[in-house]
Protein backbone atom coordinates (compact mmCIF):
# COMPACT_ATOMS: atom_id res chain seq x y z
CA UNK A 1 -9.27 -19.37 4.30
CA UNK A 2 -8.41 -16.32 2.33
CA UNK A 3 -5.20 -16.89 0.22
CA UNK A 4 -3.13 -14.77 -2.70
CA UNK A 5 0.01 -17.06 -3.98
CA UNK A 6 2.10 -15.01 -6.56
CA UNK A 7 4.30 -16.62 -9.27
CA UNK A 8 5.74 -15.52 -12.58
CA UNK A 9 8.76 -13.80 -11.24
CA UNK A 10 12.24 -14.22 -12.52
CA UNK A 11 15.73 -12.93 -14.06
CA UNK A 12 15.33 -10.65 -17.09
CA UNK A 13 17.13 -8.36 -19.05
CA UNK A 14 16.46 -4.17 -18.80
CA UNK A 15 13.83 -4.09 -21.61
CA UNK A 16 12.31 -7.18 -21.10
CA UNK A 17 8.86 -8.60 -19.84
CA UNK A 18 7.24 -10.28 -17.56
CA UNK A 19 3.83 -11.79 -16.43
CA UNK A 20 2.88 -12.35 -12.93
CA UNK A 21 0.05 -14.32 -11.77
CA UNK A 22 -1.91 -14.12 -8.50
CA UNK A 23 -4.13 -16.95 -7.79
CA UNK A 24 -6.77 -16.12 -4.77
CA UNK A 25 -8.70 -19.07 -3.09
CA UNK A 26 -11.28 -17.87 -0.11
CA UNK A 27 -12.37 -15.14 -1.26
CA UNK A 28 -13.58 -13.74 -4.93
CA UNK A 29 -11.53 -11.27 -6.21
CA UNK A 30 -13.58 -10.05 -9.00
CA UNK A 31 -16.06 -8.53 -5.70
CA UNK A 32 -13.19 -6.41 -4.22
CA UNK A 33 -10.75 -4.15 -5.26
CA UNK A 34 -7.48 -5.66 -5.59
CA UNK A 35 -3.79 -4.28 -5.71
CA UNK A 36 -0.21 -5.09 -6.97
CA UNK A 37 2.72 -3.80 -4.28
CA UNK A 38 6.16 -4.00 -4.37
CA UNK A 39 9.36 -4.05 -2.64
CA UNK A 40 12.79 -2.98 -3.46
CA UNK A 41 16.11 -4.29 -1.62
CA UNK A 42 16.04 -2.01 1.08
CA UNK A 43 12.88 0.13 0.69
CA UNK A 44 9.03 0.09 2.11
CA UNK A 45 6.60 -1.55 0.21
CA UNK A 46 5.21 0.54 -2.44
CA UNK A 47 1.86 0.70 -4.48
CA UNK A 48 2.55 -0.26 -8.43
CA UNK A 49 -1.05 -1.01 -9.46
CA UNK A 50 -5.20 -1.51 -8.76
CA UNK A 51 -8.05 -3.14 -10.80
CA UNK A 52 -10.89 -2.32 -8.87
CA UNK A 53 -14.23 -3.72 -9.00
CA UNK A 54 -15.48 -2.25 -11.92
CA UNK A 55 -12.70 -3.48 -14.19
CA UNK A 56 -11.31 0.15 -13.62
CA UNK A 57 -7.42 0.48 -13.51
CA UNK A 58 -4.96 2.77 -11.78
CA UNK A 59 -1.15 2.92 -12.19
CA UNK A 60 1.83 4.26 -10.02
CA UNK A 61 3.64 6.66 -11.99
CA UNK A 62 6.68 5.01 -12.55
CA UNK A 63 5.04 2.47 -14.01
CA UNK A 64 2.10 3.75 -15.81
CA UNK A 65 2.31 2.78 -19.78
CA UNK A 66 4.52 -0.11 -18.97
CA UNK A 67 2.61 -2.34 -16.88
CA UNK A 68 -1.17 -4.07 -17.22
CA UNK A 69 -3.14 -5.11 -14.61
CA UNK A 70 -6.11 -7.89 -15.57
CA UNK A 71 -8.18 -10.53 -13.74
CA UNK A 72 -9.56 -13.49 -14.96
CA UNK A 73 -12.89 -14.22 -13.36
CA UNK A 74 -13.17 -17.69 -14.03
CA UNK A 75 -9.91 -18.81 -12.67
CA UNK A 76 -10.03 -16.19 -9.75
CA UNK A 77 -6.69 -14.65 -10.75
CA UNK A 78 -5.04 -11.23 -10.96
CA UNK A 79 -2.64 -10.66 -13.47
CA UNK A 80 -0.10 -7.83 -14.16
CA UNK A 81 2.08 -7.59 -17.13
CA UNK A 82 4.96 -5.47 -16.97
CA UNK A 83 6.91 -4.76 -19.96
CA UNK A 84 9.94 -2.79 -20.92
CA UNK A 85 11.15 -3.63 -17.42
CA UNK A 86 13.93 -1.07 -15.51
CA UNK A 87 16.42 -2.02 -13.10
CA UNK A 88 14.47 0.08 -10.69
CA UNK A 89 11.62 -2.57 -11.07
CA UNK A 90 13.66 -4.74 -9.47
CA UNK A 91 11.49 -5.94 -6.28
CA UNK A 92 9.05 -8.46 -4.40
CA UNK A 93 6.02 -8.19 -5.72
CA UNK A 94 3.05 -9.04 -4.20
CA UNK A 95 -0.61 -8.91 -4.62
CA UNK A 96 -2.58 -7.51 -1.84
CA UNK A 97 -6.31 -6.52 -0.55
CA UNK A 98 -4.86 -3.31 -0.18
CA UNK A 99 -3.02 -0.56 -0.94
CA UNK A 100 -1.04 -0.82 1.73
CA UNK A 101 0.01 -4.33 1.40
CA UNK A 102 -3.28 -6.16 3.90
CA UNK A 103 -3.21 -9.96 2.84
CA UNK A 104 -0.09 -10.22 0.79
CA UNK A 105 0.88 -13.53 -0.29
CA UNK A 106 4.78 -14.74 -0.25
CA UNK A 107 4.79 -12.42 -2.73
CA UNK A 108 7.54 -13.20 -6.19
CA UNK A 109 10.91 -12.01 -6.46
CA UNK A 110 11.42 -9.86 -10.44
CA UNK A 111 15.11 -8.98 -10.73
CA UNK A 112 15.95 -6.70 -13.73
CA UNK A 113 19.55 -7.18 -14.65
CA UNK A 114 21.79 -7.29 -17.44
């Protein structure tokens, strides 16, 4: 059974960091390309990063030279570090088998607020 649980999310301060963690059981995610999303109050969901199979990465915009996207192999996990956080970053994010969101988990609520 293919599964993507997200954790790591929380309350920070504008300027602060954050590390989330997606742990995948059923599948491999090191053989497929795999995606961060988000989701403001309000909004659609919304691409923020990939790591595709390669190692390669790829960054939204409003994001790029803030956040990192990594996976650790041996523990079948995708990470993304997001630093200097905005309030705009404030969102559920989850980590998907696609750009559009396919096989989100729960997904893990990052609320940027002072």
């Amino acid at each position: 059974q293919v599964q993507l649980v997200e954790s790591g999310g929380g309350l920070v301060q504008p300027g602060g960091s954050l590390r989330l963690s997606c742990a995948a059981s059923g599948f491999t995610v090191s053989r497929y390309g795999m995606y961060w999303v988000r989701q403001a109050p309000g909004k659609g969901l919304e691409w923020v990063s990939t790591i595709n199979t390669g190692g390669g990465t790829f960054y939204a915009d409003s994001v790029k030279g803030r956040f990192t996207v990594s996976r650790d192999n041996a523990k079948n996990t995708l990470y993304l570090q997001m630093n200097s956080l905005k309030s705009d970053d404030t969102a559920v994010y989850y980590c998907a088998t696609s750009p559009g969101g396919h096989g989100r988990g729960q997904g893990t609520q990052v609320t940027v607020s002072s």
